[in-house]
N, C-alpha and C. Protein backbone atom coordinates (compact mmCIF):
# COMPACT_ATOMS: atom_id res chain seq x y z
N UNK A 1 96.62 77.82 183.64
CA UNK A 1 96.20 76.47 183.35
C UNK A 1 96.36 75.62 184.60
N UNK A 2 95.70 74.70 184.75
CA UNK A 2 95.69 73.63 185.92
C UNK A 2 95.18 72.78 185.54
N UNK A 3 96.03 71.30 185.97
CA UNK A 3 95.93 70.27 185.51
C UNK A 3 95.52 69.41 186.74
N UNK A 4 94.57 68.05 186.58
CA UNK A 4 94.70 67.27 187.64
C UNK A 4 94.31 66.24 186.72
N UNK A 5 95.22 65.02 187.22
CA UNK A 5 95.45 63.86 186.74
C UNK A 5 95.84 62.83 187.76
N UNK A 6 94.92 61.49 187.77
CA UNK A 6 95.42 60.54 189.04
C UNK A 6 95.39 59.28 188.03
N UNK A 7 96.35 58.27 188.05
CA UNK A 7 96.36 56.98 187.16
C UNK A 7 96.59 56.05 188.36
N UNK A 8 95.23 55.87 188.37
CA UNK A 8 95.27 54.45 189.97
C UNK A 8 95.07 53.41 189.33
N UNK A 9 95.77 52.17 189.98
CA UNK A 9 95.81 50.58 190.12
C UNK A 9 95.20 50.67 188.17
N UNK A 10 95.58 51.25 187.89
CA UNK A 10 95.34 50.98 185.97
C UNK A 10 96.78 49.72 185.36
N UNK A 11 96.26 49.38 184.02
CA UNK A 11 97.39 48.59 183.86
C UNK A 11 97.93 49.40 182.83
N UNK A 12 99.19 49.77 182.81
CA UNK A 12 99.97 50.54 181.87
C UNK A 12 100.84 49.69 180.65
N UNK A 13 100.56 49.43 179.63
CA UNK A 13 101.18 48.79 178.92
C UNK A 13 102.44 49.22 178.40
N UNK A 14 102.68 48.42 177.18
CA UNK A 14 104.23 48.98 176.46
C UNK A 14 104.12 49.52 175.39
N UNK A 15 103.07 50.52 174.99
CA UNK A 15 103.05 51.67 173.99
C UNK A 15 103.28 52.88 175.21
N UNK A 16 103.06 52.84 176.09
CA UNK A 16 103.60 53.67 177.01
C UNK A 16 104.76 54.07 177.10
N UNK A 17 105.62 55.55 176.94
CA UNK A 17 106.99 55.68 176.86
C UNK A 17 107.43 55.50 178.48
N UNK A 18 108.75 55.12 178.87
CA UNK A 18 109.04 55.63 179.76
C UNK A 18 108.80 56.65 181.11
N UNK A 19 109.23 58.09 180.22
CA UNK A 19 108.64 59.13 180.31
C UNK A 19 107.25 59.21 181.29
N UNK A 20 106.41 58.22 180.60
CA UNK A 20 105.00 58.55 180.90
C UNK A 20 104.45 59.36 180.40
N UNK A 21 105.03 60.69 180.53
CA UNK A 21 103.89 62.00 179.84
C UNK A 21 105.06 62.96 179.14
N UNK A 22 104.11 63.59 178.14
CA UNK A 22 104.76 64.30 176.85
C UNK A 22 105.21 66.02 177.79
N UNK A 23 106.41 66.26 176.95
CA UNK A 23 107.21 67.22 177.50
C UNK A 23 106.69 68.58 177.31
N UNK A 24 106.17 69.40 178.54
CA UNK A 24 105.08 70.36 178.27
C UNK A 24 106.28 71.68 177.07
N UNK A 25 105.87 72.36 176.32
CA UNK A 25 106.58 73.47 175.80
C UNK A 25 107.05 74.27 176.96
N UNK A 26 108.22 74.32 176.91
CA UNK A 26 108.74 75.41 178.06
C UNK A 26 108.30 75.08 179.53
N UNK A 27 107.99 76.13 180.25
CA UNK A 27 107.30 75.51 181.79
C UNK A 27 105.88 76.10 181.58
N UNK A 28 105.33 76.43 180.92
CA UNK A 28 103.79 77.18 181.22
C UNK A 28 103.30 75.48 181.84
N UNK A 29 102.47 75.93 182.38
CA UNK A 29 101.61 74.46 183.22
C UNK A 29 102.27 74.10 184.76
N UNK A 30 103.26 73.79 184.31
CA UNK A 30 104.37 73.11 185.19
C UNK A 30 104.20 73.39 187.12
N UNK A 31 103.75 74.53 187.32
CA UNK A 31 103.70 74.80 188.40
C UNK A 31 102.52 74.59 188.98
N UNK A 32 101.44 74.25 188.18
CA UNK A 32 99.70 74.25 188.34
C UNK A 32 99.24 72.85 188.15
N UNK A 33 100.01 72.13 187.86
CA UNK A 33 99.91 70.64 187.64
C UNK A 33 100.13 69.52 188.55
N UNK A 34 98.45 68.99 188.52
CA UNK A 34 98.91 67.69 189.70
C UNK A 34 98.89 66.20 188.99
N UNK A 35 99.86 65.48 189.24
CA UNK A 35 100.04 64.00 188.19
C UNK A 35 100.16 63.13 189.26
N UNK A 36 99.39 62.52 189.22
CA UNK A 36 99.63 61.12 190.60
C UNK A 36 99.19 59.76 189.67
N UNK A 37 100.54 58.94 190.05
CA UNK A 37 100.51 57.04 190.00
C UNK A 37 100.49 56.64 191.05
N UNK A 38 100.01 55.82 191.26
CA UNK A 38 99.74 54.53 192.48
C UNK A 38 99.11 53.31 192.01
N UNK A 39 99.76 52.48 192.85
CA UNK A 39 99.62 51.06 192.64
C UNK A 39 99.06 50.69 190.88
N UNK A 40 99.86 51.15 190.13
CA UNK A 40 99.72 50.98 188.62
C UNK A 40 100.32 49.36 188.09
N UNK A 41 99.97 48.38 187.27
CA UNK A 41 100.46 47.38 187.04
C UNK A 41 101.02 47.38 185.19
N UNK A 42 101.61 46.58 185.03
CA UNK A 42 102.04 46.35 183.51
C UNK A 42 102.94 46.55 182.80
N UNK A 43 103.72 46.43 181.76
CA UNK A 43 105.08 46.64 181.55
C UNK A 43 105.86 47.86 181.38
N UNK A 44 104.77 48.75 181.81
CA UNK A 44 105.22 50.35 181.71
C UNK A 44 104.67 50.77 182.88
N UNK A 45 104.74 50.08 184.21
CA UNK A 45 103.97 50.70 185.79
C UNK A 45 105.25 51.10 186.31
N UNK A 46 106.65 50.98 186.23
CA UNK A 46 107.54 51.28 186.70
C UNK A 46 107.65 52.71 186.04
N UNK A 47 107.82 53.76 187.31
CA UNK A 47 107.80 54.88 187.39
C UNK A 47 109.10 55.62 187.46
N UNK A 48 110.17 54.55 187.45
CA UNK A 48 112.09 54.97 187.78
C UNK A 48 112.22 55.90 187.10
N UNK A 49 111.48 55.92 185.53
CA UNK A 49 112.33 57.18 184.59
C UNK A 49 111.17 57.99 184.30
N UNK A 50 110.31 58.06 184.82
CA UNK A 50 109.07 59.31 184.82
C UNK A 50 109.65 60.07 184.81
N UNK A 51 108.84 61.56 184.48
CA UNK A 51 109.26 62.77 184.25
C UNK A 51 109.47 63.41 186.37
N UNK A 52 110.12 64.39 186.31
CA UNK A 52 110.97 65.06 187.53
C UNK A 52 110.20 66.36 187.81
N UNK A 53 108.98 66.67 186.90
CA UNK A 53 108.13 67.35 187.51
C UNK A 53 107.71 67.84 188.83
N UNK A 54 107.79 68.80 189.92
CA UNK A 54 107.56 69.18 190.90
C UNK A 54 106.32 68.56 191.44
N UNK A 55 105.54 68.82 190.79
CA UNK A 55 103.78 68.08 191.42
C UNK A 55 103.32 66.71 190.48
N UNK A 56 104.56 66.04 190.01
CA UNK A 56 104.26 64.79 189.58
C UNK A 56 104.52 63.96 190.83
N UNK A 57 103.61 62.84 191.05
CA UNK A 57 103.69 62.31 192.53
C UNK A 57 103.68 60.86 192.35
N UNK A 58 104.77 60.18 192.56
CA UNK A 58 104.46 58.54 192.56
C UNK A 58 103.90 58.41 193.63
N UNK A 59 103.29 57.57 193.68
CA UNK A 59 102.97 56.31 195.25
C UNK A 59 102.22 56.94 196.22
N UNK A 60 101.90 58.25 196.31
CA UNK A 60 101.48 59.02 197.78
C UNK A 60 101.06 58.05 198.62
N UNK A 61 101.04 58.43 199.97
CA UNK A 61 100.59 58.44 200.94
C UNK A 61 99.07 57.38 201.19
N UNK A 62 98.70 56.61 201.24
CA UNK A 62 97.26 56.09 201.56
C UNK A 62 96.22 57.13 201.59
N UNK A 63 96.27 58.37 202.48
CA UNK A 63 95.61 59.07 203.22
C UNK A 63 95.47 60.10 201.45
N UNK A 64 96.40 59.98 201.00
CA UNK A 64 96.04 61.05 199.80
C UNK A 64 95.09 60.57 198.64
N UNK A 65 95.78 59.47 198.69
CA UNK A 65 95.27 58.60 197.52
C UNK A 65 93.56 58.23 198.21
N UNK A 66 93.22 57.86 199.22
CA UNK A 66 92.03 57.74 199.33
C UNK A 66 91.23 59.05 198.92
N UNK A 67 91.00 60.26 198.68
CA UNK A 67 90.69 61.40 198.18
C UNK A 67 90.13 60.71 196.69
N UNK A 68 90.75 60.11 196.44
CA UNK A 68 90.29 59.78 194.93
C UNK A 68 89.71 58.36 194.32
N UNK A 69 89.27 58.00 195.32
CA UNK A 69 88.72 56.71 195.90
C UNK A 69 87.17 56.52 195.15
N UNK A 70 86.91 55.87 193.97
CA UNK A 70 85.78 55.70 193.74
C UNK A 70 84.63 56.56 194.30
N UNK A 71 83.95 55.93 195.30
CA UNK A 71 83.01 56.28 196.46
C UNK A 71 82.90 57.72 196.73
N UNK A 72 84.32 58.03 196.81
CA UNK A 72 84.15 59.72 197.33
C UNK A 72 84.31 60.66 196.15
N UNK A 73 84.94 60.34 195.35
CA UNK A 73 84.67 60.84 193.87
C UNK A 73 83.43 61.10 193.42
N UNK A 74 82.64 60.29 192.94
CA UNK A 74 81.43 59.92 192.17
C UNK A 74 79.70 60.31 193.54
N UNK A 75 80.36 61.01 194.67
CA UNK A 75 79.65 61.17 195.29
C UNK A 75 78.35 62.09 194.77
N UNK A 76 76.76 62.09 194.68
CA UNK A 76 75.80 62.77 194.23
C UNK A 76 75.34 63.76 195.35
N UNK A 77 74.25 64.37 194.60
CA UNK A 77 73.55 65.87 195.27
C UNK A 77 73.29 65.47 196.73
N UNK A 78 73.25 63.74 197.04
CA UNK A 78 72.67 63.53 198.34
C UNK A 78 74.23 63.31 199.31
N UNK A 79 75.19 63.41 198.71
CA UNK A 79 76.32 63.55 199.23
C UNK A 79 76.76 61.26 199.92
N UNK A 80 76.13 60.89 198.80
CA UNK A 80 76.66 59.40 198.83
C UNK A 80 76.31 59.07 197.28
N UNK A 81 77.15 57.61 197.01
CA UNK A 81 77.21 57.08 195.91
C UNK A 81 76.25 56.45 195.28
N UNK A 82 74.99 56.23 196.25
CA UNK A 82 73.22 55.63 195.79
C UNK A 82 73.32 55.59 194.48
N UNK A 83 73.60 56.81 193.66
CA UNK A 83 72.52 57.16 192.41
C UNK A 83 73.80 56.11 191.18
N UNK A 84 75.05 55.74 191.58
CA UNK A 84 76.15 54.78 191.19
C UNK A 84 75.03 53.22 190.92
N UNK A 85 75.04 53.29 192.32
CA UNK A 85 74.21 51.72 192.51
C UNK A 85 72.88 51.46 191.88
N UNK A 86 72.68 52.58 191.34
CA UNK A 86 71.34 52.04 191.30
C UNK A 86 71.05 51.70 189.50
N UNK A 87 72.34 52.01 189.11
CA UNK A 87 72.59 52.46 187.53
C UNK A 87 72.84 50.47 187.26
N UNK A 88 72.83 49.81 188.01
CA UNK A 88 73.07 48.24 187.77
C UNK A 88 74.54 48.75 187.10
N UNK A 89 75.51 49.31 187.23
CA UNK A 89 76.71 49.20 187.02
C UNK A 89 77.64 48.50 188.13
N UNK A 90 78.55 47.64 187.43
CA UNK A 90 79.61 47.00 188.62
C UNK A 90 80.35 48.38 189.09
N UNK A 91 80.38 48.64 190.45
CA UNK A 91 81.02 48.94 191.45
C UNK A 91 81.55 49.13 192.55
N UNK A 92 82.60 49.61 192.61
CA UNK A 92 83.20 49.10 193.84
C UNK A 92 83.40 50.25 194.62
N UNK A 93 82.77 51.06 195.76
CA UNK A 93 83.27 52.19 196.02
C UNK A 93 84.87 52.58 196.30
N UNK A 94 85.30 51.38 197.10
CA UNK A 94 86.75 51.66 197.67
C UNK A 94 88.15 51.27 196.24
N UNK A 95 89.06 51.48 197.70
CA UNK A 95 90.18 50.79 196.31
C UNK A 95 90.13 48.97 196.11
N UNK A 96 90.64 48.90 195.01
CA UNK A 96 90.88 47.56 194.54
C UNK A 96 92.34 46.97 195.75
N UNK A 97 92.05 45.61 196.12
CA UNK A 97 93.33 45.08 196.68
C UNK A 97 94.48 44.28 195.83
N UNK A 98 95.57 45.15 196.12
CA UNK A 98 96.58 44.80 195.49
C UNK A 98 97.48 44.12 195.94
């Protein structure tokens, strides 16, 4: 199994446990799993008692976190975000300023 999960500049409320995320059975997953927060806001963005997971990742790096950057995400067959823009949807390729 392999997991990838990124929770950027989202607002995390207070139905949110602590925790953050539910306790996998045993370790199956555990080693194949990527969990990244950054710049998260709201009464559950504090990450102090998150889970201790090996590839759970607060805060990375700029350089990592841009990887998952709108723009370069959502990139099409022409290898840019055109076919985004053209959908009259609000977007923003980059990150939001926080």
């Amino acid at each position: 199994m392999y997991s990838r999960t990124i929770v950027m500049q989202s607002q995390i409320d207070g139905f949110i446990e602590p925790e953050g995320w539910t306790p996998f059975a045993g370790t199956f997953g555990l080693e194949t799993l990527y969990f990244v927060e950054y710049q998260n806001r709201g009464p559950r963005a504090n990450t102090d008692k998150r889970v201790t997971w090996k590839n759970y990742i607060k805060n990375p790096p700029q350089d990592v976190i841009a990887k998952f950057a709108p723009g370069v995400v959502l990139k099409g067959g022409d290898n840019t975000d055109g076919w985004v823009k053209k959908t009259g949807v609000p977007y923003e390729p980059g990150m939001m300023k926080m």
